[in-house]
C-alpha atoms as a PDB file:
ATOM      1  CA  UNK A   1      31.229 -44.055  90.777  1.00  0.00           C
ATOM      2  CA  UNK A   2      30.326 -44.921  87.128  1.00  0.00           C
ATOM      3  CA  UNK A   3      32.369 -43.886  84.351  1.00  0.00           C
ATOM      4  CA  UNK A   4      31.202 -41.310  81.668  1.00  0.00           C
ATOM      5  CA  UNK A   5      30.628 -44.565  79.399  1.00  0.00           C
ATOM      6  CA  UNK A   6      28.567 -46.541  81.788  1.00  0.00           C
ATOM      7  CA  UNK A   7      26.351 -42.916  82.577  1.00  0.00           C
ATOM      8  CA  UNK A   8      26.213 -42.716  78.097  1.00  0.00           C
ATOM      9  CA  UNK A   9      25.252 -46.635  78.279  1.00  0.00           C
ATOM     10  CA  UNK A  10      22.734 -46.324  81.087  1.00  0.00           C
ATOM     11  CA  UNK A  11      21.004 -43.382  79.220  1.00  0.00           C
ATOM     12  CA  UNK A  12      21.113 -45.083  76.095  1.00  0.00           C
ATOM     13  CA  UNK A  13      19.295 -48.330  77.378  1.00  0.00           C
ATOM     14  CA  UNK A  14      16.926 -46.138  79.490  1.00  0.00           C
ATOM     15  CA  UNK A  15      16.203 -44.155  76.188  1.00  0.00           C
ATOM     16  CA  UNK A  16      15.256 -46.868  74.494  1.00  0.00           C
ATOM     17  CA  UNK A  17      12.947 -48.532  76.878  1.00  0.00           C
ATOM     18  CA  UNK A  18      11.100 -45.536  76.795  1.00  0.00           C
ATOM     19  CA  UNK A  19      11.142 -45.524  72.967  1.00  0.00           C
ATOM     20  CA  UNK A  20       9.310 -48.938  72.811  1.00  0.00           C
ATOM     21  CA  UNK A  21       6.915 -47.917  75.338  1.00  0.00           C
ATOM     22  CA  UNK A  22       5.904 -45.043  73.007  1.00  0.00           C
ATOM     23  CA  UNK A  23       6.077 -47.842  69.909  1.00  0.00           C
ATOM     24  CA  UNK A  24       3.772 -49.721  71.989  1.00  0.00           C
ATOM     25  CA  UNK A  25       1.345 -46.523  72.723  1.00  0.00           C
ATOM     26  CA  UNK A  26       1.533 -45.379  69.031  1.00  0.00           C
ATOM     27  CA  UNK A  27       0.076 -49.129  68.038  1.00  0.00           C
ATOM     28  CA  UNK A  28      -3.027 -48.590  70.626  1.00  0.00           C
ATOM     29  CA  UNK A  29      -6.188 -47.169  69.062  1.00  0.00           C
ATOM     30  CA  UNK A  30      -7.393 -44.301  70.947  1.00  0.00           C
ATOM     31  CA  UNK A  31     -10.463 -42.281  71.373  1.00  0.00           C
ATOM     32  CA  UNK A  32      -9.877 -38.562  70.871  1.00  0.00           C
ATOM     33  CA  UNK A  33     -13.732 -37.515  71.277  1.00  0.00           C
ATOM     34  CA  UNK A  34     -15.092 -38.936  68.458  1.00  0.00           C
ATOM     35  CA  UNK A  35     -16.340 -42.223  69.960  1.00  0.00           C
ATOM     36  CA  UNK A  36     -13.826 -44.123  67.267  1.00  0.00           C
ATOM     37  CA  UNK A  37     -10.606 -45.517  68.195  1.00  0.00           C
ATOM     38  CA  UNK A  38      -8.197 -44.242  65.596  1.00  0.00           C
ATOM     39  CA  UNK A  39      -4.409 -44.947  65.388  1.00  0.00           C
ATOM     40  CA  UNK A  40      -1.717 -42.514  66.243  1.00  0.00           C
ATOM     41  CA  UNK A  41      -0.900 -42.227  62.677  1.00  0.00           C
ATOM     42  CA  UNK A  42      -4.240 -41.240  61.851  1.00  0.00           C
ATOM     43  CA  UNK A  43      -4.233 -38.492  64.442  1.00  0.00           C
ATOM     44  CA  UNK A  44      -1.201 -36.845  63.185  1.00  0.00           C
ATOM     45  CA  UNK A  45      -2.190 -36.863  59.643  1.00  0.00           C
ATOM     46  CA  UNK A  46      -5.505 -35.167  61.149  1.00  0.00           C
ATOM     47  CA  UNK A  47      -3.232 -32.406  63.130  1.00  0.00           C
ATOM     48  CA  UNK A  48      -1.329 -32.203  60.441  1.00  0.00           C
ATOM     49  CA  UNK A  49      -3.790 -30.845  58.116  1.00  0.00           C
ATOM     50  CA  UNK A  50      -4.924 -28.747  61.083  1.00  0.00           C
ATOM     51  CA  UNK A  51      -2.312 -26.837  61.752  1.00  0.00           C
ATOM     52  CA  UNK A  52      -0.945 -26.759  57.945  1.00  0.00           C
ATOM     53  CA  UNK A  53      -3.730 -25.023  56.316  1.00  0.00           C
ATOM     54  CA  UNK A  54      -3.716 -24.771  52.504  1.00  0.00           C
ATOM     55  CA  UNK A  55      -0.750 -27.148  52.160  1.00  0.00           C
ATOM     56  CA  UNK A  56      -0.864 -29.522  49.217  1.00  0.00           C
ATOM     57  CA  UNK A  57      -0.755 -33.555  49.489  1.00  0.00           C
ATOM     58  CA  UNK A  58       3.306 -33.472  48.704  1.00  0.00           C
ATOM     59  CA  UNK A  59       4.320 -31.145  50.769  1.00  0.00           C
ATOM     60  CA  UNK A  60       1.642 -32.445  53.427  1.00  0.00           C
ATOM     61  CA  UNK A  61       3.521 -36.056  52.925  1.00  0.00           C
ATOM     62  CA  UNK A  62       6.910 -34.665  53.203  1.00  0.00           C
ATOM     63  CA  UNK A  63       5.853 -33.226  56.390  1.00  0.00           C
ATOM     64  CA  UNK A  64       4.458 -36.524  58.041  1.00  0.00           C
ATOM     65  CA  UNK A  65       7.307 -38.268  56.380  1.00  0.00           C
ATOM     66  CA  UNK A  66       4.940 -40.607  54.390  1.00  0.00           C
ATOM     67  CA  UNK A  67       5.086 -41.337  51.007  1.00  0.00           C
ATOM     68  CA  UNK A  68       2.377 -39.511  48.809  1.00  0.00           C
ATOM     69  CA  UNK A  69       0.476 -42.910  48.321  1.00  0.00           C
ATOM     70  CA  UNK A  70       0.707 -44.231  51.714  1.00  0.00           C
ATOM     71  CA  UNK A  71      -1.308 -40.104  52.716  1.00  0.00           C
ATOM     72  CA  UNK A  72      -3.528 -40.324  49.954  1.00  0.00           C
ATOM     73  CA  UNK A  73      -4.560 -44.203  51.420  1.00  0.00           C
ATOM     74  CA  UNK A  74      -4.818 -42.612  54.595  1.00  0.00           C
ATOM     75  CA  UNK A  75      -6.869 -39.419  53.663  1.00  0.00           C
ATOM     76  CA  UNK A  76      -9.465 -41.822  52.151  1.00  0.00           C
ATOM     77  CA  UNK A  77      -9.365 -43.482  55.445  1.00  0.00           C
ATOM     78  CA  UNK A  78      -9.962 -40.129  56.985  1.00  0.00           C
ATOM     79  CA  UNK A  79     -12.319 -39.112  54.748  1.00  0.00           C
ATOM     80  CA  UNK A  80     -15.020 -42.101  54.408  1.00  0.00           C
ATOM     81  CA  UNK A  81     -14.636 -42.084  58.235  1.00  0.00           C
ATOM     82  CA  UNK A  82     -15.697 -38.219  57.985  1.00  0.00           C
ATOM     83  CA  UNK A  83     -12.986 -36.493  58.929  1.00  0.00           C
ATOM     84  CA  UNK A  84     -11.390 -34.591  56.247  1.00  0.00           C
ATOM     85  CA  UNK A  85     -12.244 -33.630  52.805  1.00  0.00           C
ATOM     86  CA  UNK A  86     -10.099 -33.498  49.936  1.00  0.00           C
ATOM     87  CA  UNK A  87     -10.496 -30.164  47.726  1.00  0.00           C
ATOM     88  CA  UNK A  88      -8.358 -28.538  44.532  1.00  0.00           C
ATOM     89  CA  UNK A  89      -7.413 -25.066  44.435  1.00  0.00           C
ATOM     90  CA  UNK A  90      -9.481 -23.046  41.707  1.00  0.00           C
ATOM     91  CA  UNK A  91      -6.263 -21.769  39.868  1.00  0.00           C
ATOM     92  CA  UNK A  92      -5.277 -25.252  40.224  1.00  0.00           C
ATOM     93  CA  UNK A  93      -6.881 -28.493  39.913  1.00  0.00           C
ATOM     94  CA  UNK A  94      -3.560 -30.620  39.593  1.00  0.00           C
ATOM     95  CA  UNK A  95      -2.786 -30.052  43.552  1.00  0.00           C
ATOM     96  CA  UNK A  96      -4.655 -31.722  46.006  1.00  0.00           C
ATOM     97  CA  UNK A  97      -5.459 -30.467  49.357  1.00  0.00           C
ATOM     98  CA  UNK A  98      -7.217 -31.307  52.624  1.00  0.00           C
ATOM     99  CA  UNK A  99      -9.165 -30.008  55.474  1.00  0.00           C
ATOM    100  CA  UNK A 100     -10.835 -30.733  58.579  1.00  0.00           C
ATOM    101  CA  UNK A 101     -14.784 -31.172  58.602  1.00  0.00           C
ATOM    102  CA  UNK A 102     -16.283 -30.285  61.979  1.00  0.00           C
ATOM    103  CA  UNK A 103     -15.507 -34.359  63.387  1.00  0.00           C
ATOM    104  CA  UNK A 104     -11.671 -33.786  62.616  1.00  0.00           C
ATOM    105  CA  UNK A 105     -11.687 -30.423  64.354  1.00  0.00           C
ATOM    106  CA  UNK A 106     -13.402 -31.951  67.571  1.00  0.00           C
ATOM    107  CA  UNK A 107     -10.510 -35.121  67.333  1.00  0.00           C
ATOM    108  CA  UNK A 108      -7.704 -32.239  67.037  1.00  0.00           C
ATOM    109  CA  UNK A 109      -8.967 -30.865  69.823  1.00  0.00           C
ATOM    110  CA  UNK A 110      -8.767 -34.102  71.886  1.00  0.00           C
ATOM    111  CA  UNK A 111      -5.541 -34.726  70.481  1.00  0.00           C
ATOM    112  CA  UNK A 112      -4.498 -31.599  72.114  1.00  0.00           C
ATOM    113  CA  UNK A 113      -6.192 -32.430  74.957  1.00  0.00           C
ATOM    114  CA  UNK A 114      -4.274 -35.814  75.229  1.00  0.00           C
ATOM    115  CA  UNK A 115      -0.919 -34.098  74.988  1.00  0.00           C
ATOM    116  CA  UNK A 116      -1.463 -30.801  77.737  1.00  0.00           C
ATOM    117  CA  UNK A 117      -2.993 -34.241  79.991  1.00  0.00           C
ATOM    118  CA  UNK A 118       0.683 -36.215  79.070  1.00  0.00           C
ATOM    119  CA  UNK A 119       2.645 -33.511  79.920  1.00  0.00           C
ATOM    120  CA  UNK A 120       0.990 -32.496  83.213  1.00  0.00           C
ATOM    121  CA  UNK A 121       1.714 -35.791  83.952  1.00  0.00           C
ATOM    122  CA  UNK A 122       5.386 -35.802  83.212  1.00  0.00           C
ATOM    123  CA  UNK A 123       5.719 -32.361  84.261  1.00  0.00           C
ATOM    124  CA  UNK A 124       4.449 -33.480  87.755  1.00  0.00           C
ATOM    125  CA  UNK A 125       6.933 -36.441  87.538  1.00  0.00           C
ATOM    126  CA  UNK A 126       9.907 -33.857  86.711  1.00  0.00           C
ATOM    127  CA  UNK A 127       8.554 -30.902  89.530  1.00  0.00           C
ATOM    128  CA  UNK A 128      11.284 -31.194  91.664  1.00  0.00           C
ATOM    129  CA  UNK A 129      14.257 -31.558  89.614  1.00  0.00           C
ATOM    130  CA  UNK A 130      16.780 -28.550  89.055  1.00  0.00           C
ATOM    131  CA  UNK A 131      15.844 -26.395  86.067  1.00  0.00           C
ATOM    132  CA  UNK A 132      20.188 -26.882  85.657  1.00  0.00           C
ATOM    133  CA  UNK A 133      19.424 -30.241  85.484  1.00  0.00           C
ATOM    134  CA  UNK A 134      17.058 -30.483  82.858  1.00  0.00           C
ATOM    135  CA  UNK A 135      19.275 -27.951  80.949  1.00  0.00           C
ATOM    136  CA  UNK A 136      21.754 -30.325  81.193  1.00  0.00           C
ATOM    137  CA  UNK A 137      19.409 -33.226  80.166  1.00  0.00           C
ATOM    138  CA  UNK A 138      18.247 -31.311  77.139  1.00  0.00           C
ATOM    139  CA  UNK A 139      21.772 -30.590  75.870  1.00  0.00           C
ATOM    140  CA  UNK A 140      22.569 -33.939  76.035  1.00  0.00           C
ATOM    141  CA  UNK A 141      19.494 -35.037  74.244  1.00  0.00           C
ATOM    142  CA  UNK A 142      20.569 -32.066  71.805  1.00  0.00           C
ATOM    143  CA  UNK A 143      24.002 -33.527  70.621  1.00  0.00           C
ATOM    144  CA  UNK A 144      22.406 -37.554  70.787  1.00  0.00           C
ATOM    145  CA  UNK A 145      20.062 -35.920  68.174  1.00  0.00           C
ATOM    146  CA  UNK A 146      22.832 -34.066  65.919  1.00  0.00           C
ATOM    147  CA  UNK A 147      24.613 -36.885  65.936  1.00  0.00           C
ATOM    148  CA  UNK A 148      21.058 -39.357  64.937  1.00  0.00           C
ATOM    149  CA  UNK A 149      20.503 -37.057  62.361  1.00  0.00           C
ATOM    150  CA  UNK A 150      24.160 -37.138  60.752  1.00  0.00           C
ATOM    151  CA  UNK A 151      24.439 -40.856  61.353  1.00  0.00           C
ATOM    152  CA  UNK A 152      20.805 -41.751  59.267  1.00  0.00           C
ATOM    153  CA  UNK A 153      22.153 -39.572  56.849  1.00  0.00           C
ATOM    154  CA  UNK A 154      25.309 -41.234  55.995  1.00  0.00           C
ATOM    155  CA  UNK A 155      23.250 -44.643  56.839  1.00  0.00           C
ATOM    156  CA  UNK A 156      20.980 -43.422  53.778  1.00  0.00           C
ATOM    157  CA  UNK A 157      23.565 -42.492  51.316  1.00  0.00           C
ATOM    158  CA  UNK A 158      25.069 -45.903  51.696  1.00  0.00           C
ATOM    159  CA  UNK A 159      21.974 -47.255  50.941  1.00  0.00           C
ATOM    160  CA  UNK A 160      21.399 -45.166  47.919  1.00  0.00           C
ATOM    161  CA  UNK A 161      24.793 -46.329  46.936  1.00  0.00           C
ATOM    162  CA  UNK A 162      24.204 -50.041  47.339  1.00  0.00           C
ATOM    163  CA  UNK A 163      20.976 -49.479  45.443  1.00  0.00           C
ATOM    164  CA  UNK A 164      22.547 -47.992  42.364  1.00  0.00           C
ATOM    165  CA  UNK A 165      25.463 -50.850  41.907  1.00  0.00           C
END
């Protein structure tokens, strides 16, 4: 029998095989009903702006964890490409915003196509394993990602530390 540390280690290696296989599906172009391959990045900017109605390029940025230059390069992407649109609030024409022209809706739509597909998929995979045992699964996952968070916390503060010497 394997010790708690070998289980931890075996997880850990298995979790991040499956991590590079979704780096290597987020670099694949894909066709969400548009008949254009666009990148994964490009997709979630798109649902996004979807499913964030009225929200400004910042906040919009700090939701996608982008930087407001490397959205606003991607927007005009998204825009000559006929996406979305860029448009300023009437009581407002400092903020930019963004929305969906009738090509990015049908794309969104793909994109959620793509995902209920995926999940069938795994769900089919995971049909006959013990709804304990995916509780169990997901709790561990829980405190692996409490832990992430507080670690690339700490890891940034160094490196705002290091920065300001």
């Amino acid at each position: 029998m394997k010790t708690k540390k070998e289980l931890f280690n075996d997880i850990y290696n298995q979790s991040m095989r499956i991590h590079n296989k979704m780096n290597i599906l987020q670099r694949i172009p894909m066709d969400y009903g548009s008949g254009e391959q666009l990148h994964l990045s490009e997709i979630h900017a798109i649902e996004a702006i979807a499913e964030n109605p009225d929200t400004h390029m910042a906040d919009l940025a700090k939701l996608l964890g982008v930087t407001r230059g490397a959205l606003m390069q991607m927007t005009d992407r998204l825009e000559k490409k006929g996406y979305t649109e860029k448009y300023m609030a009437e009581d407002n024409q400092k903020l930019v915003y963004f929305r969906l022209k009738s090509k990015g809706e049908v794309v969104y739509r793909g994109h959620l196509e793509y995902h209920h597909e995926m999940n069938s998929r795994i769900f089919s995979c995971l049909k006959n394993i013990a709804s304990s045992d995916i509780e169990a699964s997901a709790a561990i996952l829980d405190k692996i990602e409490f832990y992430m968070n507080r670690y690339v916390n700490e890891k940034k503060a160094l490196s705002k530390l290091k920065k300001k010497r």
